[in-house]
PDB file of N, CA and C in Angstrom:
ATOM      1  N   UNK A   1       0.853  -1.180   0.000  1.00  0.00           N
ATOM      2  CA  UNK A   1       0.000   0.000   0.000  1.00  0.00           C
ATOM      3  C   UNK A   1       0.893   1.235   0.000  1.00  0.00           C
ATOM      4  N   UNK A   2       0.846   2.342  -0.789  1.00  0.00           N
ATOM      5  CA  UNK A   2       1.129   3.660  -0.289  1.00  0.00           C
ATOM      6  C   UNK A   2       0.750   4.151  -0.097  1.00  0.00           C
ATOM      7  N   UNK A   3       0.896   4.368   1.115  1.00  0.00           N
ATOM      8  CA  UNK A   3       0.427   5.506   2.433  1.00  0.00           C
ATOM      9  C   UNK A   3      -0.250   6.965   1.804  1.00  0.00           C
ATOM     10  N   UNK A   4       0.642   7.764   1.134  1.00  0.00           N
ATOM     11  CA  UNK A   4       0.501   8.595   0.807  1.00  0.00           C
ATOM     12  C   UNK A   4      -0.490   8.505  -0.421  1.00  0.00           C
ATOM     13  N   UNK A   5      -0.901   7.536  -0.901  1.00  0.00           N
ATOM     14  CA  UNK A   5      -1.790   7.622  -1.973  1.00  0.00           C
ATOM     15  C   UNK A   5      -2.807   7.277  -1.730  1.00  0.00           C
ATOM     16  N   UNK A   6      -2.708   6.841  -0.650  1.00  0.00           N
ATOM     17  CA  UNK A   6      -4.286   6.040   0.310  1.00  0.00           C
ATOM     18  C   UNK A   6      -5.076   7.245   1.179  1.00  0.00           C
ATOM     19  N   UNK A   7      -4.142   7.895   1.536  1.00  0.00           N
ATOM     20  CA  UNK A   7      -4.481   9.088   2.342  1.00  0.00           C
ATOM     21  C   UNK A   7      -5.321  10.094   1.382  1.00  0.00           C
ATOM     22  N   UNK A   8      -4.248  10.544   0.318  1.00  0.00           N
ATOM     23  CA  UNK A   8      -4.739  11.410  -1.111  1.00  0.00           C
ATOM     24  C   UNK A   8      -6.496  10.796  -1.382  1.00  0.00           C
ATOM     25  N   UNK A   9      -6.449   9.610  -1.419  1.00  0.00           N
ATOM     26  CA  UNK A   9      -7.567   8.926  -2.380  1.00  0.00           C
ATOM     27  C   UNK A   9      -8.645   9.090  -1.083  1.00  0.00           C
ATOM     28  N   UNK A  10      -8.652   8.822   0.116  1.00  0.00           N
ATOM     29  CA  UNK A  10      -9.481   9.164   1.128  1.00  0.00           C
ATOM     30  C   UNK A  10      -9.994  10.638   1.338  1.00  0.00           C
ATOM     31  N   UNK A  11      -9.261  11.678   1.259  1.00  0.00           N
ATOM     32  CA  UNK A  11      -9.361  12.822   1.373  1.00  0.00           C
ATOM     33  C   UNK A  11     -10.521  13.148  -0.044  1.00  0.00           C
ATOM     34  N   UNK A  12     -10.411  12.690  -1.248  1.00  0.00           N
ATOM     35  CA  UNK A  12     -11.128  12.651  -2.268  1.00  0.00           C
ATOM     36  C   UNK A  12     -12.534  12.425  -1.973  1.00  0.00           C
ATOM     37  N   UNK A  13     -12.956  11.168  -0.601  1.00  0.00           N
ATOM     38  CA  UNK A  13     -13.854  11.261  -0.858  1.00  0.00           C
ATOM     39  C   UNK A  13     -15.328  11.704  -0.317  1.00  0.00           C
ATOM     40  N   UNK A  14     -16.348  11.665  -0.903  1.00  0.00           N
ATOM     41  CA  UNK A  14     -17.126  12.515  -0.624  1.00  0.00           C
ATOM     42  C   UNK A  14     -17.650  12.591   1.174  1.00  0.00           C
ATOM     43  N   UNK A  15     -17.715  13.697   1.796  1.00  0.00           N
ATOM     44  CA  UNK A  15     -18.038  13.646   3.336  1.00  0.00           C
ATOM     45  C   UNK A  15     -16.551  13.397   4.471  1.00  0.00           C
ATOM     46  N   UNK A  16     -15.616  13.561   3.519  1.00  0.00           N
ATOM     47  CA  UNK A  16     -14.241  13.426   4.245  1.00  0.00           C
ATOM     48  C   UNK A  16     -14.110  14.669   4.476  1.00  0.00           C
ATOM     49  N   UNK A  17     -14.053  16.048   4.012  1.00  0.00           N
ATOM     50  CA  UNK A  17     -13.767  17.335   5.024  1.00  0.00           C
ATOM     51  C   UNK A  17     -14.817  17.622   6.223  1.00  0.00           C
ATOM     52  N   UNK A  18     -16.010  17.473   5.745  1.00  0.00           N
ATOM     53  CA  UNK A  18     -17.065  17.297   6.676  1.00  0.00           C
ATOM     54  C   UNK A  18     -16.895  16.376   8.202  1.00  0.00           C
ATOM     55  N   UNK A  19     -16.189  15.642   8.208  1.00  0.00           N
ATOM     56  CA  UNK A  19     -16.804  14.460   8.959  1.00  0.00           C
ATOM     57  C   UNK A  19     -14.807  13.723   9.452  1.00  0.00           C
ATOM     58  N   UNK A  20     -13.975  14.210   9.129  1.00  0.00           N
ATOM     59  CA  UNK A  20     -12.626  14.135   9.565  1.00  0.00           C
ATOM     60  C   UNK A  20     -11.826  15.009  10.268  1.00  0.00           C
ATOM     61  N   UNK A  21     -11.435  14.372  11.189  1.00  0.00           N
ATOM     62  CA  UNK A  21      -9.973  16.170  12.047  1.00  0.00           C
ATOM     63  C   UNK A  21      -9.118  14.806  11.962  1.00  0.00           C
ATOM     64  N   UNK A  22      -9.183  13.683  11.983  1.00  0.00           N
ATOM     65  CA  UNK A  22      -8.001  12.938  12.286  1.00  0.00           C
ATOM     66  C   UNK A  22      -7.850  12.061  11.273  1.00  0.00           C
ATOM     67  N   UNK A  23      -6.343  11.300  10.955  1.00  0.00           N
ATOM     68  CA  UNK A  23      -6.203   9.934  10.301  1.00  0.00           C
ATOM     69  C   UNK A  23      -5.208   9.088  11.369  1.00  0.00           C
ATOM     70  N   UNK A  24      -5.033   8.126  11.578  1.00  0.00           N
ATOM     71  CA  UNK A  24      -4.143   7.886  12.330  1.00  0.00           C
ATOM     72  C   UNK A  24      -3.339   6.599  11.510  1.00  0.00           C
ATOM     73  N   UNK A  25      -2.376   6.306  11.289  1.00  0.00           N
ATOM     74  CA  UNK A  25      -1.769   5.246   9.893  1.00  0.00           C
ATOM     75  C   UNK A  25      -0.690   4.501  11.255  1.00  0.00           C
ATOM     76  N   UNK A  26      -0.790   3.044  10.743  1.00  0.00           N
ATOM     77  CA  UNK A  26       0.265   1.589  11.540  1.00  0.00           C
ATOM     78  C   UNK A  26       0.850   1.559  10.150  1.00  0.00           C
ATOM     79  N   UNK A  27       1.821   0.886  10.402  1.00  0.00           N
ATOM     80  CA  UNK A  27       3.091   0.828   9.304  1.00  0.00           C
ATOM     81  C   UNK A  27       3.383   0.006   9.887  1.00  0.00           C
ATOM     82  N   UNK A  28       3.243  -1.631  10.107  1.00  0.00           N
ATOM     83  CA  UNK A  28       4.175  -2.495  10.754  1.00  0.00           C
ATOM     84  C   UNK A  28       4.704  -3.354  10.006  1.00  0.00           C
ATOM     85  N   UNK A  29       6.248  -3.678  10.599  1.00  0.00           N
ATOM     86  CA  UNK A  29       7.030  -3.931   9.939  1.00  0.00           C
ATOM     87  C   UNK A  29       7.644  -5.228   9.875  1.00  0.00           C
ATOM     88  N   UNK A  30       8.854  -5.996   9.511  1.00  0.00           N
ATOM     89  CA  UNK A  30       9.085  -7.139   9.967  1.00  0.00           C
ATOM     90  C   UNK A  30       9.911  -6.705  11.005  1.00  0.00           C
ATOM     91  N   UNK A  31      10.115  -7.461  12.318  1.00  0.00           N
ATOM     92  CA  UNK A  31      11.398  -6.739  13.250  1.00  0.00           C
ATOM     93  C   UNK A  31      12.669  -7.656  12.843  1.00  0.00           C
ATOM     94  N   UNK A  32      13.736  -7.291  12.987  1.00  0.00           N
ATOM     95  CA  UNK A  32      15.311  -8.218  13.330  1.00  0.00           C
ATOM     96  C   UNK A  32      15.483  -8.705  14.259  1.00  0.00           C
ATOM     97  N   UNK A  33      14.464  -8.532  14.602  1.00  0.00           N
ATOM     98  CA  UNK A  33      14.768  -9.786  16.488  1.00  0.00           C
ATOM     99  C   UNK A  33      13.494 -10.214  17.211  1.00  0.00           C
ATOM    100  N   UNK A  34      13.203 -11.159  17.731  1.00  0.00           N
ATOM    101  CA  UNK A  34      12.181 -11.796  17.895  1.00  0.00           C
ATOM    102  C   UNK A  34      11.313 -10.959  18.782  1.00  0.00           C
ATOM    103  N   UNK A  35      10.331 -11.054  19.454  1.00  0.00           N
ATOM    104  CA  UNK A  35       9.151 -10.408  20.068  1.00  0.00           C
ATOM    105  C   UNK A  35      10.257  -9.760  21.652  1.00  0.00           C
ATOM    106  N   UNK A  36      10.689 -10.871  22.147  1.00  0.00           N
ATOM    107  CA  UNK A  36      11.349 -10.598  23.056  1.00  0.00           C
ATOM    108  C   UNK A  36      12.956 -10.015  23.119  1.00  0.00           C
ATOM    109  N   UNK A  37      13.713 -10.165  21.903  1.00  0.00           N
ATOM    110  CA  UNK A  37      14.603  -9.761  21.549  1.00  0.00           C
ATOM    111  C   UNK A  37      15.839 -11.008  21.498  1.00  0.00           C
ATOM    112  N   UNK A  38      15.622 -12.031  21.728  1.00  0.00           N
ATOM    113  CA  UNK A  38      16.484 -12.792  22.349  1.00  0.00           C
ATOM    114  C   UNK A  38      17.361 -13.533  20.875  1.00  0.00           C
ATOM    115  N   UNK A  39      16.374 -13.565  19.680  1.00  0.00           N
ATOM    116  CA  UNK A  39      17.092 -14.617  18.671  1.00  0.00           C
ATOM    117  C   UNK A  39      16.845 -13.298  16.813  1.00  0.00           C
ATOM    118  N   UNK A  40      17.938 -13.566  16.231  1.00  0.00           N
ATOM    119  CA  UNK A  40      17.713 -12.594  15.078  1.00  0.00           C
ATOM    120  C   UNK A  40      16.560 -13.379  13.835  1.00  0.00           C
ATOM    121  N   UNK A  41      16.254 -12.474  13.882  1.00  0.00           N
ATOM    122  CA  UNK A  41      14.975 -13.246  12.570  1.00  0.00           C
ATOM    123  C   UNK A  41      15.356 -12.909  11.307  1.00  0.00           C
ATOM    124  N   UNK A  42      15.704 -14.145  10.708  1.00  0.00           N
ATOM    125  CA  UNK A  42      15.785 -14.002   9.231  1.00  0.00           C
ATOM    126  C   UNK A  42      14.843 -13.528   8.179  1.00  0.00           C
ATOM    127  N   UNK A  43      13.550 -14.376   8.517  1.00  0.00           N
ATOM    128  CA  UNK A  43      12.448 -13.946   7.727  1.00  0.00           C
ATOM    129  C   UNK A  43      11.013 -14.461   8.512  1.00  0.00           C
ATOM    130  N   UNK A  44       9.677 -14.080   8.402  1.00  0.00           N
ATOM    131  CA  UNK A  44       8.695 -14.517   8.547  1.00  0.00           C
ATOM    132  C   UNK A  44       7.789 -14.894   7.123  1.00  0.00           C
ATOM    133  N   UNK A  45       7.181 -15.933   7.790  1.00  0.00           N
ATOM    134  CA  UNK A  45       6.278 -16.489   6.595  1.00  0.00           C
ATOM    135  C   UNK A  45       4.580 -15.975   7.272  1.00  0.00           C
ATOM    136  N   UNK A  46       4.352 -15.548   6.402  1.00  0.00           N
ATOM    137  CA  UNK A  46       3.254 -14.587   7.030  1.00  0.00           C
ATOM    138  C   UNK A  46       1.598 -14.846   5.827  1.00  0.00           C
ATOM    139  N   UNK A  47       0.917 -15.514   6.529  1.00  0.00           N
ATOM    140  CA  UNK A  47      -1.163 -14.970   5.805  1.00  0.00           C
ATOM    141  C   UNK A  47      -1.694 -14.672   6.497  1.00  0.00           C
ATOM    142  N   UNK A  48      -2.800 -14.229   5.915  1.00  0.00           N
ATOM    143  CA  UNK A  48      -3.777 -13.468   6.245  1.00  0.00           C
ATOM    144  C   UNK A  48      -5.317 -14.132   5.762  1.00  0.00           C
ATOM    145  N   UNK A  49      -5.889 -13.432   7.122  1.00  0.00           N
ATOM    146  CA  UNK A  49      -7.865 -13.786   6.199  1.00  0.00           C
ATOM    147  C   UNK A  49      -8.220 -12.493   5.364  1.00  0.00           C
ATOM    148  N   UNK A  50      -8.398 -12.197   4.282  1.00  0.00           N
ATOM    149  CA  UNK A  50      -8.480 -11.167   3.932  1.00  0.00           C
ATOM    150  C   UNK A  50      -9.962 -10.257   3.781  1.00  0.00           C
ATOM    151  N   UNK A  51     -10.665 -11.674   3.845  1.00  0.00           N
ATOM    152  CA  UNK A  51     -12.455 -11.623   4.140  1.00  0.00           C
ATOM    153  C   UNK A  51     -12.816 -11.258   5.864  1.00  0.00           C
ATOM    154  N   UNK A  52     -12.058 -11.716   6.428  1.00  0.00           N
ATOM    155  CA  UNK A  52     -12.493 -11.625   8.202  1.00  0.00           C
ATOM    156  C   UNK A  52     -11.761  -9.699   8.331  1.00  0.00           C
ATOM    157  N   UNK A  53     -10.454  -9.606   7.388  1.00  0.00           N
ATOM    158  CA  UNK A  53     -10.312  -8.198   7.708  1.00  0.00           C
ATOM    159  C   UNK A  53     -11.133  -7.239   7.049  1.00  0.00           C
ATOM    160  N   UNK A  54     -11.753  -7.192   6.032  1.00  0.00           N
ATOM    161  CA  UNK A  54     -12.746  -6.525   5.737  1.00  0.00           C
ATOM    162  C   UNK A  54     -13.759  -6.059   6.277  1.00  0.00           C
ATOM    163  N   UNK A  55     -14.318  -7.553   7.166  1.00  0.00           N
ATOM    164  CA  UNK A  55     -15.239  -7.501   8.225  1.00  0.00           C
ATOM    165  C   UNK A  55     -14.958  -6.447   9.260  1.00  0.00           C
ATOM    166  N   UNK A  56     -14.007  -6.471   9.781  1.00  0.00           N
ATOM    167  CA  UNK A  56     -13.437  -6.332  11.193  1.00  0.00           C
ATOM    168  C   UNK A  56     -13.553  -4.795  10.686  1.00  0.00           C
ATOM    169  N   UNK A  57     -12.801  -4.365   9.436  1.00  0.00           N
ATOM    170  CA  UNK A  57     -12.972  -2.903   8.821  1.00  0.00           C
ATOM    171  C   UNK A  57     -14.415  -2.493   9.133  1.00  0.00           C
ATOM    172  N   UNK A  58     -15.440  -3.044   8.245  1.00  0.00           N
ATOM    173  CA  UNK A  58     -17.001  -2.771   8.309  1.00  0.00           C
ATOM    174  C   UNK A  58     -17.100  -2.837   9.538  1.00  0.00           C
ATOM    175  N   UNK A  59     -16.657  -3.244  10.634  1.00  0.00           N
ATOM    176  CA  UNK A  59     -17.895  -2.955  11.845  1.00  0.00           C
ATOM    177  C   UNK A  59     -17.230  -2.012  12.737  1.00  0.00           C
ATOM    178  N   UNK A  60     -15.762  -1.990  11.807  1.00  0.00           N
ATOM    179  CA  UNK A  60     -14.961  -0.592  13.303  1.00  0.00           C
ATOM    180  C   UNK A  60     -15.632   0.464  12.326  1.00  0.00           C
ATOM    181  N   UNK A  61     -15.894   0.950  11.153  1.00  0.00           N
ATOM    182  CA  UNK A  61     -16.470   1.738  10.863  1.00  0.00           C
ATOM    183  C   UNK A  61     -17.990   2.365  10.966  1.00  0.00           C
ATOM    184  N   UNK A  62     -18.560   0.832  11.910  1.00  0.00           N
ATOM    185  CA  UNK A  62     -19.705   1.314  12.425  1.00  0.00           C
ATOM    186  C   UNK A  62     -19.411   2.175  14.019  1.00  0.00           C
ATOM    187  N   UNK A  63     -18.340   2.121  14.571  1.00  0.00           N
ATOM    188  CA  UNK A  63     -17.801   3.173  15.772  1.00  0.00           C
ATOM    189  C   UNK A  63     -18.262   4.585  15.637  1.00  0.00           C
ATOM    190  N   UNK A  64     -18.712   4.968  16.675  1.00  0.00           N
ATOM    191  CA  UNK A  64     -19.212   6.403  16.919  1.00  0.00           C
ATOM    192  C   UNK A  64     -17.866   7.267  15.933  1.00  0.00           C
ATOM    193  N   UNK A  65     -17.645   8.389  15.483  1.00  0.00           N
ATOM    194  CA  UNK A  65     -17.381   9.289  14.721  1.00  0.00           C
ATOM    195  C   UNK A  65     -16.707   8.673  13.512  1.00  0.00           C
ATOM    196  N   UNK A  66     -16.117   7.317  13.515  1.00  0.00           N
ATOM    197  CA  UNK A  66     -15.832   6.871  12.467  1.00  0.00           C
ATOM    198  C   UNK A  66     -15.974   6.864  11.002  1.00  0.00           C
ATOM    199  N   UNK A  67     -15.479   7.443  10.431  1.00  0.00           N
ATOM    200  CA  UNK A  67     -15.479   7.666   9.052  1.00  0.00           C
ATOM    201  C   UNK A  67     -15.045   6.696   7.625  1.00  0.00           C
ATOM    202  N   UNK A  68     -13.638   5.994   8.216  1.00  0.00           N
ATOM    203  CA  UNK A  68     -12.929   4.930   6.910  1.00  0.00           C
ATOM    204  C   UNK A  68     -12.244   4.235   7.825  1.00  0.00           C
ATOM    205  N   UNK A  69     -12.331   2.905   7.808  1.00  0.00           N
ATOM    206  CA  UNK A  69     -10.698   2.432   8.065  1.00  0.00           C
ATOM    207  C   UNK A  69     -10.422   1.336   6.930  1.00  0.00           C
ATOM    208  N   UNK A  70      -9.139   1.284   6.461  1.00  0.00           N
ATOM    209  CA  UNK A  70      -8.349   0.442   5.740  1.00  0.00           C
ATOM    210  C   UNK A  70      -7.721  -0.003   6.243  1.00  0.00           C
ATOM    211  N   UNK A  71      -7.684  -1.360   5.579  1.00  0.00           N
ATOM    212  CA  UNK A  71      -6.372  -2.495   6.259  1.00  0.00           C
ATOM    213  C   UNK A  71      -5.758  -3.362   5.005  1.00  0.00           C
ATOM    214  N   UNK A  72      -4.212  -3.298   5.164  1.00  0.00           N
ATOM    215  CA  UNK A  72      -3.848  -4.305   3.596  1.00  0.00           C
ATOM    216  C   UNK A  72      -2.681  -5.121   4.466  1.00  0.00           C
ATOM    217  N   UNK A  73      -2.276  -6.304   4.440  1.00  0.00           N
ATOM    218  CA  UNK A  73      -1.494  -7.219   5.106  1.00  0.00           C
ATOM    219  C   UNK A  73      -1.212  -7.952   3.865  1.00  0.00           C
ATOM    220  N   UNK A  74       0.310  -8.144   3.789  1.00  0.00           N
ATOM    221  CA  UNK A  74       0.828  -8.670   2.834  1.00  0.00           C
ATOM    222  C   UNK A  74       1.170 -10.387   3.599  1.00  0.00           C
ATOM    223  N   UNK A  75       1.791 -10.819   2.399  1.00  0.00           N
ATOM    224  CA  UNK A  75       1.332 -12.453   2.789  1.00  0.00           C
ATOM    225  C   UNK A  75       2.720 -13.053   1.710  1.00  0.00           C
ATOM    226  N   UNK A  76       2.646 -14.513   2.236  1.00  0.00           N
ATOM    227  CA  UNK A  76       3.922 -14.606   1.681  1.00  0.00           C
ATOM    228  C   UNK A  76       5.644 -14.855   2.694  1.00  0.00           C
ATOM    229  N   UNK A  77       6.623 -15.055   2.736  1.00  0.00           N
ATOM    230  CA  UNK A  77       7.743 -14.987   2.990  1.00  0.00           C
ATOM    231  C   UNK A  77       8.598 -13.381   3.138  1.00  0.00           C
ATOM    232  N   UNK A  78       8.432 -12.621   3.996  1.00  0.00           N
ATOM    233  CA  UNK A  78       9.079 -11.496   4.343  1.00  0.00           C
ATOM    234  C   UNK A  78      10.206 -11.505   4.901  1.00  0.00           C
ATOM    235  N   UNK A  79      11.069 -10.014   4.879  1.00  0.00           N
ATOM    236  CA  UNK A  79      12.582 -10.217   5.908  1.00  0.00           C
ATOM    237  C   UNK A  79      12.164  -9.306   6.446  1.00  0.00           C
ATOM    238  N   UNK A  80      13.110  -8.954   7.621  1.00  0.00           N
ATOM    239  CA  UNK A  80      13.168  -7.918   7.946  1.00  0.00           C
ATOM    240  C   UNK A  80      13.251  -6.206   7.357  1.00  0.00           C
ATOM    241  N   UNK A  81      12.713  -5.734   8.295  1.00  0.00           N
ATOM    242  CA  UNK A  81      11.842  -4.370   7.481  1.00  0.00           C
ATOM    243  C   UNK A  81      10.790  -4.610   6.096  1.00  0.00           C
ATOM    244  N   UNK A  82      10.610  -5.356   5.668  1.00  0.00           N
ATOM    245  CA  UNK A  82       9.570  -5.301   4.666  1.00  0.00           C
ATOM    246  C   UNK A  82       8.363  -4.991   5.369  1.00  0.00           C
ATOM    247  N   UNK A  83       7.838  -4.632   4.495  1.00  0.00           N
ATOM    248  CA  UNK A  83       6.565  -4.340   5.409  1.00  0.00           C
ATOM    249  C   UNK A  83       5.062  -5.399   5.234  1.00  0.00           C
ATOM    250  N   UNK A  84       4.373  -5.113   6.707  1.00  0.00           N
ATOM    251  CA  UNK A  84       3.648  -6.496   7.061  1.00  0.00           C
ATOM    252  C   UNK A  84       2.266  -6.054   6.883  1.00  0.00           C
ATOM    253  N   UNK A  85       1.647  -4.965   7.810  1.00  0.00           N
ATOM    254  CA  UNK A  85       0.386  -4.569   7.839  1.00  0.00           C
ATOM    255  C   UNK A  85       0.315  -3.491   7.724  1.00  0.00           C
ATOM    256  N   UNK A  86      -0.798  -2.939   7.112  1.00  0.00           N
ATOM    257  CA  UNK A  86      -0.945  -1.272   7.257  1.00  0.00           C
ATOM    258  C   UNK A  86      -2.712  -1.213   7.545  1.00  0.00           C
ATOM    259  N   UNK A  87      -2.344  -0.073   8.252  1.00  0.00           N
ATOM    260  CA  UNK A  87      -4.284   0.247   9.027  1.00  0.00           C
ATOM    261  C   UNK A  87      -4.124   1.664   8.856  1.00  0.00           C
ATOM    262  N   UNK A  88      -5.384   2.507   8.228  1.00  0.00           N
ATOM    263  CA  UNK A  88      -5.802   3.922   8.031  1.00  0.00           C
ATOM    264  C   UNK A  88      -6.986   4.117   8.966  1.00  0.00           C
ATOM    265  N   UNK A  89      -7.079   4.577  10.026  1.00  0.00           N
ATOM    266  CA  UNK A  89      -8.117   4.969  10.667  1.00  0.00           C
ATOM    267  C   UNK A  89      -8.901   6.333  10.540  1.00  0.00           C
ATOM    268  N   UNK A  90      -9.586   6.638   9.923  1.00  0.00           N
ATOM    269  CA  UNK A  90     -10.182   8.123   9.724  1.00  0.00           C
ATOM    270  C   UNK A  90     -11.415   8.750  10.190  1.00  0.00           C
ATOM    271  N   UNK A  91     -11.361   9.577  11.266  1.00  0.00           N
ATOM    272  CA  UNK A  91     -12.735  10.053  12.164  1.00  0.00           C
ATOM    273  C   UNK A  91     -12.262  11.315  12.513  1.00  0.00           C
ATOM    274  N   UNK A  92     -13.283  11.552  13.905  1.00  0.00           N
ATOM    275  CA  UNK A  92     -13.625  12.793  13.583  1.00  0.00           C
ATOM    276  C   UNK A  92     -12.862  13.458  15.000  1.00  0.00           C
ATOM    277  N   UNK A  93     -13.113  13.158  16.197  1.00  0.00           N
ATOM    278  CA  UNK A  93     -11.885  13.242  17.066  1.00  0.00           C
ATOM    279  C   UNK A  93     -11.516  12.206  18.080  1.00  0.00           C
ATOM    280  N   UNK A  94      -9.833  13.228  18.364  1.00  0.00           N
ATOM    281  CA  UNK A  94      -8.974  11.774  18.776  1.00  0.00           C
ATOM    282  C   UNK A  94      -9.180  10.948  19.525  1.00  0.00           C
ATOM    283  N   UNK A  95     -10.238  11.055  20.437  1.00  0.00           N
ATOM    284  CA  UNK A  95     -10.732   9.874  21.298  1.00  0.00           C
ATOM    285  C   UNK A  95     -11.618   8.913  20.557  1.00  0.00           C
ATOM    286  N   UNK A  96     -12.222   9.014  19.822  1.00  0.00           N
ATOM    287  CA  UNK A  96     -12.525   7.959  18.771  1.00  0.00           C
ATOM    288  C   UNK A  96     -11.769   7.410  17.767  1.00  0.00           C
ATOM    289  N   UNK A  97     -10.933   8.013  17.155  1.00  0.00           N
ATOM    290  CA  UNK A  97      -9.897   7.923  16.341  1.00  0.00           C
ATOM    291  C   UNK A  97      -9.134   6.689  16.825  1.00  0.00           C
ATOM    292  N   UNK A  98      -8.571   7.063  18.227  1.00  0.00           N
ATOM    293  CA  UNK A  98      -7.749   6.469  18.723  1.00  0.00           C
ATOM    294  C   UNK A  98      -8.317   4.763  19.012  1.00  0.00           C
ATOM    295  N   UNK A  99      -9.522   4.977  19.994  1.00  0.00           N
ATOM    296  CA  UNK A  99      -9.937   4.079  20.303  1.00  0.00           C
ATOM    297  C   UNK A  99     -10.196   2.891  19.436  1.00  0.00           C
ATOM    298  N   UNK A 100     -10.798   3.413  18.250  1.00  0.00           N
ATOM    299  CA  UNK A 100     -11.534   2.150  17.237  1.00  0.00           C
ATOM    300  C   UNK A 100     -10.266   1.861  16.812  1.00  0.00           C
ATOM    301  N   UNK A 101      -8.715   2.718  16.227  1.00  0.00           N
ATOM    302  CA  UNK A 101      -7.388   2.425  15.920  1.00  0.00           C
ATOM    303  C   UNK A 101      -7.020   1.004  16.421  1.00  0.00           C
ATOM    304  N   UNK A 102      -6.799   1.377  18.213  1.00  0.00           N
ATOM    305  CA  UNK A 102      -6.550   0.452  18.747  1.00  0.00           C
ATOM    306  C   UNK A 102      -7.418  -0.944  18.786  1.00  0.00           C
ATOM    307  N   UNK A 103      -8.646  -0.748  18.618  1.00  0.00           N
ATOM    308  CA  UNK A 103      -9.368  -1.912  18.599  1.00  0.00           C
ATOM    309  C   UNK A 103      -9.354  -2.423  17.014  1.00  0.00           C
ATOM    310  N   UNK A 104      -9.171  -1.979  16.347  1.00  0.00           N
ATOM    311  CA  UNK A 104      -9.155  -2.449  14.920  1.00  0.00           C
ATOM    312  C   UNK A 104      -7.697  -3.429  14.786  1.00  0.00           C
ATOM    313  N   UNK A 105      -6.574  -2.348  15.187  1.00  0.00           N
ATOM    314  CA  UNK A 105      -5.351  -3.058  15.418  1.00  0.00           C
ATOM    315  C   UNK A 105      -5.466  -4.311  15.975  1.00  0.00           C
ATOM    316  N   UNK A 106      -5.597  -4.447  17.113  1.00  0.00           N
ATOM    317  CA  UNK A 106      -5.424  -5.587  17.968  1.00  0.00           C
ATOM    318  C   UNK A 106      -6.497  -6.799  17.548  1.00  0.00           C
ATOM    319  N   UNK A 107      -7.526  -6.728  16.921  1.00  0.00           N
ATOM    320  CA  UNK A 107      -8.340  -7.730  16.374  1.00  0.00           C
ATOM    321  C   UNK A 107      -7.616  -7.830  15.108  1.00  0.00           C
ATOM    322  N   UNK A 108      -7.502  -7.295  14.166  1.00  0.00           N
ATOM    323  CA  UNK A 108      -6.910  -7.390  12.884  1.00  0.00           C
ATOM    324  C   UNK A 108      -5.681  -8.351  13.409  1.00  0.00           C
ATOM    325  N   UNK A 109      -4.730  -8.171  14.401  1.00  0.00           N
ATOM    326  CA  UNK A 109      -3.675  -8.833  14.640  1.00  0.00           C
ATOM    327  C   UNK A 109      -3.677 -10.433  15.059  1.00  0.00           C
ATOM    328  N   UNK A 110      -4.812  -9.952  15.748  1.00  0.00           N
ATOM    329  CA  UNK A 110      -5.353 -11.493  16.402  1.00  0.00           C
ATOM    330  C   UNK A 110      -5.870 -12.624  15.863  1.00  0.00           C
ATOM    331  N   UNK A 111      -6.827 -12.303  15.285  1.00  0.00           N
ATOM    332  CA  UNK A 111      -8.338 -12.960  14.167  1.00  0.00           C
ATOM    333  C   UNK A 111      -7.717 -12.947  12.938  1.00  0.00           C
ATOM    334  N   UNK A 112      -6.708 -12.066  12.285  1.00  0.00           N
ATOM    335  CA  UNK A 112      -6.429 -12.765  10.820  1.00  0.00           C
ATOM    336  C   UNK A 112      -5.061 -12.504  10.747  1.00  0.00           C
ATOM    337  N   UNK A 113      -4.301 -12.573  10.991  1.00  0.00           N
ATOM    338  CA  UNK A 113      -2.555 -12.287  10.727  1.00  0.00           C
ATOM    339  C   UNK A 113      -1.934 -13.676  11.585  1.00  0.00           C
ATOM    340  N   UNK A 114      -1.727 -14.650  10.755  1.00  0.00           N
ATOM    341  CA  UNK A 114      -0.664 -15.675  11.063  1.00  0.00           C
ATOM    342  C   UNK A 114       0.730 -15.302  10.630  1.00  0.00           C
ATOM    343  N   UNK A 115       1.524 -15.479  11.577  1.00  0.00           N
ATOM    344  CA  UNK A 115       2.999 -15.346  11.156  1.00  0.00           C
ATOM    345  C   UNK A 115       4.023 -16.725  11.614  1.00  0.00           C
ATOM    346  N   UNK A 116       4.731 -16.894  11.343  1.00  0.00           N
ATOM    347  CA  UNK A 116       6.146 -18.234  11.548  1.00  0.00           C
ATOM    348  C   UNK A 116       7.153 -17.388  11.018  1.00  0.00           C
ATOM    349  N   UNK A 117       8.071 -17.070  12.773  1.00  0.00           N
ATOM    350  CA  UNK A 117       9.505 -16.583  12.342  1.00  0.00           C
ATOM    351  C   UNK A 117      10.060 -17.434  12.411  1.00  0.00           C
ATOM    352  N   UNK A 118      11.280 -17.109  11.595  1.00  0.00           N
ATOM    353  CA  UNK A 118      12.176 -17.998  11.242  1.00  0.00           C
ATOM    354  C   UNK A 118      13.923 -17.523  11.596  1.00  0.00           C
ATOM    355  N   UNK A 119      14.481 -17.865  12.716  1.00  0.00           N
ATOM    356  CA  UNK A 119      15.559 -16.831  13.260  1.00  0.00           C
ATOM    357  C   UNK A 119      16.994 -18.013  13.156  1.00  0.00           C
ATOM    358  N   UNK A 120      17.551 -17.292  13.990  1.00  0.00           N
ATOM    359  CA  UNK A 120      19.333 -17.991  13.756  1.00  0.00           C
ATOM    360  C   UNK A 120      19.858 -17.630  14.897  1.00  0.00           C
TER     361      UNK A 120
END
């Protein structure tokens, strides 16, 4: 996904100046070292549900001021720094913003993102 073109293309659309003060964007990445830090990670093998994240999109966008959220998770064999997930949250202020963010995040992470690192 690019960020910057996702943002552009949101701003386009109709009821987005109306109905936005915030976007809030995840960029996550592969790390070089395991969750805890202890072993270097070569690569992760990483899928996704791509139907359950859609879902999970549709109903954080039913959240009080909520406006858009996007989610794209790549799939496949990654290394480090490639990039893994991206989430666009777009509402109206930051206590909603934030909130559905975080709840979108953490289900999106949970319910459809399988990963297997693979370290040395």
């Amino acid at each position: 996904m690019d960020i910057n073109k996702a943002i552009s293309d949101l701003k386009k659309e109709p009821g987005f100046k109306e109905r936005v003060g915030m976007v809030l964007v995840h960029n996550g990445v592969v790390r070089g070292t395991t969750r805890n830090g202890g072993k270097t990670v070569t690569s992760v093998k990483v899928s996704h549900d791509a139907e359950k994240m859609k879902k999970i999109c549709a109903e954080m966008e039913k959240q009080p001021g909520i406006f858009r959220v996007i989610a794209q998770a790549n799939s496949g064999e990654l290394e480090p720094g490639d990039d893994l997930l991206f989430l666009i949250v777009a509402g109206d202020i930051r206590e909603n913003v934030k909130a559905t963010f975080a709840e979108a995040l953490d289900r999106i992470k949970s319910e459809t993102v399988v990963k297997q690192e693979f370290t040395r």
